[in-house]
PDB file of N, CA and C in Angstrom:
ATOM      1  N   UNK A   1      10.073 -25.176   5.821  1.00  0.00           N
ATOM      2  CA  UNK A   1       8.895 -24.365   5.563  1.00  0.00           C
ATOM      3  C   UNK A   1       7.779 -25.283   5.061  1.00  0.00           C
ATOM      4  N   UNK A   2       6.855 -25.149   5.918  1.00  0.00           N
ATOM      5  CA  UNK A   2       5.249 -26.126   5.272  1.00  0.00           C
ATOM      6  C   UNK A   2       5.167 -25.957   3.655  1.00  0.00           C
ATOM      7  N   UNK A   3       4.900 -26.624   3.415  1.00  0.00           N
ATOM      8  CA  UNK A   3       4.265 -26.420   1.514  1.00  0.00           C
ATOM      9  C   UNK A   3       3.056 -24.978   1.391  1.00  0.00           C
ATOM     10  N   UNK A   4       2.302 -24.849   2.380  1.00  0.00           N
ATOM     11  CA  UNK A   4       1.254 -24.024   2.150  1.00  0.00           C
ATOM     12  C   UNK A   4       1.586 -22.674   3.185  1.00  0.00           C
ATOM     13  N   UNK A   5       2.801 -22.418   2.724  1.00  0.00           N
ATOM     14  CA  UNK A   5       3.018 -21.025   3.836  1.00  0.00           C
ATOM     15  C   UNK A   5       3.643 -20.216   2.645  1.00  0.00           C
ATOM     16  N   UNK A   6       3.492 -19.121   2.293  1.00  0.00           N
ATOM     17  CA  UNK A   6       4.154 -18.347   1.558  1.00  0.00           C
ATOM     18  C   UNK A   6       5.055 -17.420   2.017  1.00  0.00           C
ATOM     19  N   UNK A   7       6.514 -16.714   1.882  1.00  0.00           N
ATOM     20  CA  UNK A   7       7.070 -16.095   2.565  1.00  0.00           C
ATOM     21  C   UNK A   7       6.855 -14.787   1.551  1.00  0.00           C
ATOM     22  N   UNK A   8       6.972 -13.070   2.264  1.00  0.00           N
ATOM     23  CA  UNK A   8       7.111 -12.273   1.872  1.00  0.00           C
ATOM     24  C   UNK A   8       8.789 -11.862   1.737  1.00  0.00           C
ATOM     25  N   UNK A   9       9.061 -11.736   0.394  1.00  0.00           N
ATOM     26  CA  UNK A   9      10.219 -11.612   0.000  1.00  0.00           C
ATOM     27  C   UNK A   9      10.994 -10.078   0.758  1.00  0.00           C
ATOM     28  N   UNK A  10      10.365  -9.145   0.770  1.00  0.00           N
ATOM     29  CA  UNK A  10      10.663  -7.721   0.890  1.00  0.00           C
ATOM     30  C   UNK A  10      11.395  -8.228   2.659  1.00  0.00           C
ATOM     31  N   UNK A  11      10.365  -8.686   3.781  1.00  0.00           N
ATOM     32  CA  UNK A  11      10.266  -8.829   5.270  1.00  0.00           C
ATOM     33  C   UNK A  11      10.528 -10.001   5.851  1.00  0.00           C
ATOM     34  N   UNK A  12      10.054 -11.223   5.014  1.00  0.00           N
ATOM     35  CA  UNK A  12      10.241 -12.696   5.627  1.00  0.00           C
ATOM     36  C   UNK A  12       8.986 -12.817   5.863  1.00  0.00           C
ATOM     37  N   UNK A  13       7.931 -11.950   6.164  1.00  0.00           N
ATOM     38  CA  UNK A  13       6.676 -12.547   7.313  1.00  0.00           C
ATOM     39  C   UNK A  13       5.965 -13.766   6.196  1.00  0.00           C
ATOM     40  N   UNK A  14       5.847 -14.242   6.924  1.00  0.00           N
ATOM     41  CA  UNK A  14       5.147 -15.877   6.157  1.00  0.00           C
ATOM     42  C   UNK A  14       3.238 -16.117   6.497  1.00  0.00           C
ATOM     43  N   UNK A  15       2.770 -16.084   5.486  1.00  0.00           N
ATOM     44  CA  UNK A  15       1.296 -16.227   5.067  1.00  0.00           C
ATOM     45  C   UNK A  15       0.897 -17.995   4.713  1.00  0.00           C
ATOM     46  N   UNK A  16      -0.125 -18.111   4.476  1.00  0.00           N
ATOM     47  CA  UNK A  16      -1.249 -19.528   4.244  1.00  0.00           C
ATOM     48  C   UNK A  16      -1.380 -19.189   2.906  1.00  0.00           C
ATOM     49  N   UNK A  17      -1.373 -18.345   2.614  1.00  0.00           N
ATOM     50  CA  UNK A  17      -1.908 -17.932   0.965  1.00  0.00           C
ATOM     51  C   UNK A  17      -1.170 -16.981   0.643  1.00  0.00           C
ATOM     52  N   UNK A  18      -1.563 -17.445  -1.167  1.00  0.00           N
ATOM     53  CA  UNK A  18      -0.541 -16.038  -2.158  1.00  0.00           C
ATOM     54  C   UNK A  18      -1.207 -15.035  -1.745  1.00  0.00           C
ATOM     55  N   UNK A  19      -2.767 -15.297  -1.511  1.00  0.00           N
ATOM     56  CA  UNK A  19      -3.491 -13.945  -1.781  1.00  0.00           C
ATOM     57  C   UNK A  19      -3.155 -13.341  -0.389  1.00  0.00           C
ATOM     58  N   UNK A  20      -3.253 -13.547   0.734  1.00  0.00           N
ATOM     59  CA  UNK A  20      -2.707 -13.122   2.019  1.00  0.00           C
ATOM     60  C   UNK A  20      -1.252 -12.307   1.707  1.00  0.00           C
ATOM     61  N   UNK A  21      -0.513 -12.639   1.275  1.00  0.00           N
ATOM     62  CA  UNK A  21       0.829 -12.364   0.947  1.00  0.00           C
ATOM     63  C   UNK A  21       0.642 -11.048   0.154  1.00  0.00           C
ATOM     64  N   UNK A  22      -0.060 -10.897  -0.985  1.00  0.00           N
ATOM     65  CA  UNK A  22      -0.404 -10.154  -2.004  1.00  0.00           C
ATOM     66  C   UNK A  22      -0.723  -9.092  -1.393  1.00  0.00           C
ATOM     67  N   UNK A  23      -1.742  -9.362  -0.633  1.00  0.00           N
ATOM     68  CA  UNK A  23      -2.606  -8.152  -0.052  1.00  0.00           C
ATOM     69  C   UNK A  23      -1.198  -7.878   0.850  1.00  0.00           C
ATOM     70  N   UNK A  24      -1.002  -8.502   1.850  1.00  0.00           N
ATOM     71  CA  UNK A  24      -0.008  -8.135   2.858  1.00  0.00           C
ATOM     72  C   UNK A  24       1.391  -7.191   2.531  1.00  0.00           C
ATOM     73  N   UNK A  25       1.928  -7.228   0.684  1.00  0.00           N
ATOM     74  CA  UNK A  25       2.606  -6.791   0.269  1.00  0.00           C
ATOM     75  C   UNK A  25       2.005  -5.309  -0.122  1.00  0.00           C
ATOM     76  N   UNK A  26       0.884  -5.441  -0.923  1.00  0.00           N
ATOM     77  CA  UNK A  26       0.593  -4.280  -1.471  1.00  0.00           C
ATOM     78  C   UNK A  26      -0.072  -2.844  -0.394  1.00  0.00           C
ATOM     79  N   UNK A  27      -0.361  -3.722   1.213  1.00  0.00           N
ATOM     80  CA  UNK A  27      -0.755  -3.024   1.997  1.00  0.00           C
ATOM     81  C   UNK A  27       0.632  -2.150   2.543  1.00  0.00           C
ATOM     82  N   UNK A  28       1.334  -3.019   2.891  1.00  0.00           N
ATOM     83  CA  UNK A  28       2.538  -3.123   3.308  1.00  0.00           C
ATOM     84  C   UNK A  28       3.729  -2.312   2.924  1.00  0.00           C
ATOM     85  N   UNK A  29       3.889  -2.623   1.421  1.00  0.00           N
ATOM     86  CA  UNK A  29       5.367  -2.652   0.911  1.00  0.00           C
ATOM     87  C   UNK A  29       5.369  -1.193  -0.316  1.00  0.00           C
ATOM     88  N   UNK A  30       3.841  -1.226  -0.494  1.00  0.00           N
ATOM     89  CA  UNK A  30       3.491  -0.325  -1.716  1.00  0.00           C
ATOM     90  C   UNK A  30       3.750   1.290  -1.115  1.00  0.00           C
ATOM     91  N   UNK A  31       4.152   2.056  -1.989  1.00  0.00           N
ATOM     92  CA  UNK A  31       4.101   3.284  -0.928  1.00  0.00           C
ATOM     93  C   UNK A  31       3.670   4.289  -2.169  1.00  0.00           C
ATOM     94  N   UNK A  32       2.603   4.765  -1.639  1.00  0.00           N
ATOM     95  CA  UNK A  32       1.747   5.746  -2.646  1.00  0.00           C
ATOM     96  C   UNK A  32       2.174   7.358  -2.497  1.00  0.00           C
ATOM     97  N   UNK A  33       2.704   7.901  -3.335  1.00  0.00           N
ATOM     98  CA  UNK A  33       3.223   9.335  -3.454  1.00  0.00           C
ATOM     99  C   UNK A  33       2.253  10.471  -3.549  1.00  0.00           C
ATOM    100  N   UNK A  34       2.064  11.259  -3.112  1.00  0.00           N
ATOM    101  CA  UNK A  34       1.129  12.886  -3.670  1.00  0.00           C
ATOM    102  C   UNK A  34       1.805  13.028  -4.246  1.00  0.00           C
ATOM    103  N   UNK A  35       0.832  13.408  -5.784  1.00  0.00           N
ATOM    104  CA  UNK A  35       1.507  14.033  -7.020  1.00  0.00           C
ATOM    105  C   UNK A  35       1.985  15.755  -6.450  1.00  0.00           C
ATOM    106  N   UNK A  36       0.894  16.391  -5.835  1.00  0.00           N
ATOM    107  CA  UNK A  36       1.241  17.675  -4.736  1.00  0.00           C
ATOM    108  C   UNK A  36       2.460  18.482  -4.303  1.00  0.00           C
ATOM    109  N   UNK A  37       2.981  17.028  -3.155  1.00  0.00           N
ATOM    110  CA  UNK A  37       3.497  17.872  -2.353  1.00  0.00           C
ATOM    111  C   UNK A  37       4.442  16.462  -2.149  1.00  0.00           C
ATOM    112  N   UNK A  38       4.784  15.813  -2.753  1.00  0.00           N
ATOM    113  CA  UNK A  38       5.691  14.438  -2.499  1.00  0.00           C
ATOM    114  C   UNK A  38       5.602  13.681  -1.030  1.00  0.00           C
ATOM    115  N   UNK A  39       4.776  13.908  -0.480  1.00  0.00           N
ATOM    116  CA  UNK A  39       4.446  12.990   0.652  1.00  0.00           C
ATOM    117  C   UNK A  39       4.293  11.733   0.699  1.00  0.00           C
ATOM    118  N   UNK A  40       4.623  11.060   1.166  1.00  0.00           N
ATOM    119  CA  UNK A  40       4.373   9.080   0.949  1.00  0.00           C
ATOM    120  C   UNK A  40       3.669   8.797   2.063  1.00  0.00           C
ATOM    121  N   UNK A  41       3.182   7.879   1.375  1.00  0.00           N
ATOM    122  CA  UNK A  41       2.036   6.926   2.416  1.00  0.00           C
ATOM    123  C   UNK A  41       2.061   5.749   2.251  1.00  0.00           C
ATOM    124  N   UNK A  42       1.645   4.382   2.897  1.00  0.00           N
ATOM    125  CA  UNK A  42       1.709   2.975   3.320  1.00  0.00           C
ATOM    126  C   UNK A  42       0.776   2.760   2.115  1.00  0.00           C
ATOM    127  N   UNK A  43      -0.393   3.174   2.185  1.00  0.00           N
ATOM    128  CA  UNK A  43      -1.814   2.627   1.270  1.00  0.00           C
ATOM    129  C   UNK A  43      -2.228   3.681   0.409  1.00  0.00           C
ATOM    130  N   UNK A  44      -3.200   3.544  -0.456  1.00  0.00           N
ATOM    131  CA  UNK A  44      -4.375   4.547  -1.432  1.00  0.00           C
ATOM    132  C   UNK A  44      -5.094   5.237  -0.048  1.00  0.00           C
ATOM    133  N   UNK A  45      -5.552   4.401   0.660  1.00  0.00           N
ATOM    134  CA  UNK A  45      -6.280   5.155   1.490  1.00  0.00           C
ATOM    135  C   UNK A  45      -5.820   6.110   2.299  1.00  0.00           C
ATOM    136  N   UNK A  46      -4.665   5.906   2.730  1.00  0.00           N
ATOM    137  CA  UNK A  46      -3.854   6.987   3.413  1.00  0.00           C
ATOM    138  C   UNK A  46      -3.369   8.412   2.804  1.00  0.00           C
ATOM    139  N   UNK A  47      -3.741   7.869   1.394  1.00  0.00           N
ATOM    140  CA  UNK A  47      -3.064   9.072  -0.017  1.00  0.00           C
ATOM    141  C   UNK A  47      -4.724   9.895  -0.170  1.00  0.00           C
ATOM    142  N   UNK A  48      -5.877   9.201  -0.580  1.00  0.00           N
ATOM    143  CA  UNK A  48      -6.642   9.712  -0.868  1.00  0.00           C
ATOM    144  C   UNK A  48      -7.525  10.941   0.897  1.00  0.00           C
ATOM    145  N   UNK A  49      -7.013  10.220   1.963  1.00  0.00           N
ATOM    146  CA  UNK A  49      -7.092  11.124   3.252  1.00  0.00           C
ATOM    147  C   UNK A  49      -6.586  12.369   3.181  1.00  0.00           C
ATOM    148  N   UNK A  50      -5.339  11.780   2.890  1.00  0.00           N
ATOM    149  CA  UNK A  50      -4.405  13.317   2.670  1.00  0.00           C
ATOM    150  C   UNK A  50      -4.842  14.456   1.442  1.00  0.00           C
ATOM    151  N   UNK A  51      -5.186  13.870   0.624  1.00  0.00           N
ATOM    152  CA  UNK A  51      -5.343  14.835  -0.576  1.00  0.00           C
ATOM    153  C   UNK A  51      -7.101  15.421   0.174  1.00  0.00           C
ATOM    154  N   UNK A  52      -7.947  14.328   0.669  1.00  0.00           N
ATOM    155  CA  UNK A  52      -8.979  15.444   1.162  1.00  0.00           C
ATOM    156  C   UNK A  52      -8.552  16.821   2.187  1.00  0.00           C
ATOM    157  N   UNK A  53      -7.323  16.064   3.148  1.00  0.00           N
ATOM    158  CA  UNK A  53      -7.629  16.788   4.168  1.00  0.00           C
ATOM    159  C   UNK A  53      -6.265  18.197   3.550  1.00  0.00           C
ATOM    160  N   UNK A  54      -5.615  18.257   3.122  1.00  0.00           N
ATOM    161  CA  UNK A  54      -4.316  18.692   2.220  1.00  0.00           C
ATOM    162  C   UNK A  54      -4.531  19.677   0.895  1.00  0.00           C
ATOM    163  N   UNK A  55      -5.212  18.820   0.257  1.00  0.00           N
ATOM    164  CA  UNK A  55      -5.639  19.507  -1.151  1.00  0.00           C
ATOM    165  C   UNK A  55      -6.872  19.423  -1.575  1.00  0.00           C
ATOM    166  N   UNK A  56      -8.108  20.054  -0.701  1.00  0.00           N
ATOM    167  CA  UNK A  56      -9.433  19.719  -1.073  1.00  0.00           C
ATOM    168  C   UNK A  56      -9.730  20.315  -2.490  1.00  0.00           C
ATOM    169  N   UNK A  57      -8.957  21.086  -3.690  1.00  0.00           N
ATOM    170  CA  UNK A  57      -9.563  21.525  -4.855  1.00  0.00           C
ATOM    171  C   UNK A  57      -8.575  19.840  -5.492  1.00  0.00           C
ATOM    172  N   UNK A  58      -8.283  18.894  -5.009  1.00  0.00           N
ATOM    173  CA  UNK A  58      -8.041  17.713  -6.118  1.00  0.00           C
ATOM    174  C   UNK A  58      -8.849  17.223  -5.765  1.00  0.00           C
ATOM    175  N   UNK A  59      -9.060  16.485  -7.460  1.00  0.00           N
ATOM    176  CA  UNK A  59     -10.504  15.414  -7.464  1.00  0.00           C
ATOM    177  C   UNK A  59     -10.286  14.447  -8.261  1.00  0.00           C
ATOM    178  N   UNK A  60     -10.681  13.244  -8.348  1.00  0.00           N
ATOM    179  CA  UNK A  60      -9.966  12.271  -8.597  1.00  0.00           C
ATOM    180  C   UNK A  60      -9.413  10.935  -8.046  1.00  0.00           C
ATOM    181  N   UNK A  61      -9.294  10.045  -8.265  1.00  0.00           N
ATOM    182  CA  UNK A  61      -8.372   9.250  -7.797  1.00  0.00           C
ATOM    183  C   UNK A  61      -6.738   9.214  -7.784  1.00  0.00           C
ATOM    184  N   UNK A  62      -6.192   9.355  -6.970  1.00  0.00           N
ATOM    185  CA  UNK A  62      -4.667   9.559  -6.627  1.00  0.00           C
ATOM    186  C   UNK A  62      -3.880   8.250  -7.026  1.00  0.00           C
ATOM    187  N   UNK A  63      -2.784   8.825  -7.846  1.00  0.00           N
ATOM    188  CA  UNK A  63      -2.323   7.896  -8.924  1.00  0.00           C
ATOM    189  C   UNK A  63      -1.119   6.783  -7.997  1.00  0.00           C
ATOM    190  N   UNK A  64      -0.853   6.175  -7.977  1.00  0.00           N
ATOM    191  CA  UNK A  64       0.320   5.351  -7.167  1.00  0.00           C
ATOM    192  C   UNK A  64       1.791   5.503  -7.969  1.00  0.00           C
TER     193      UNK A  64
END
């Protein structure tokens, strides 16, 4: 393995940077719950979609 490749522990996929990795994990690996209706999602953004399109009387930012 090069010195400047980082591997993702969870998948193997291998990055140039921590921060690549970081992001790639938290995009990736993080899985955001509705407090609601227990639905999971990949990202915030996929959580905060749902709660517009799902639960338009929540307001707020959706907790991880």
């Amino acid at each position: 393995m090069a010195q400047d490749q980082y591997r993702c522990e969870e998948c193997g996929a291998m990055f140039n940077s921590r921060e690549a990795r970081e992001e790639h994990n938290r995009m990736t690996h993080s899985i955001y719950t509705c407090e609601d209706c227990g639905q999971t999602f990949g990202s915030e953004v996929e959580l905060e979609s749902h709660n517009r399109m799902a639960h338009p009387e929540r307001r707020g930012m959706p907790r991880r």
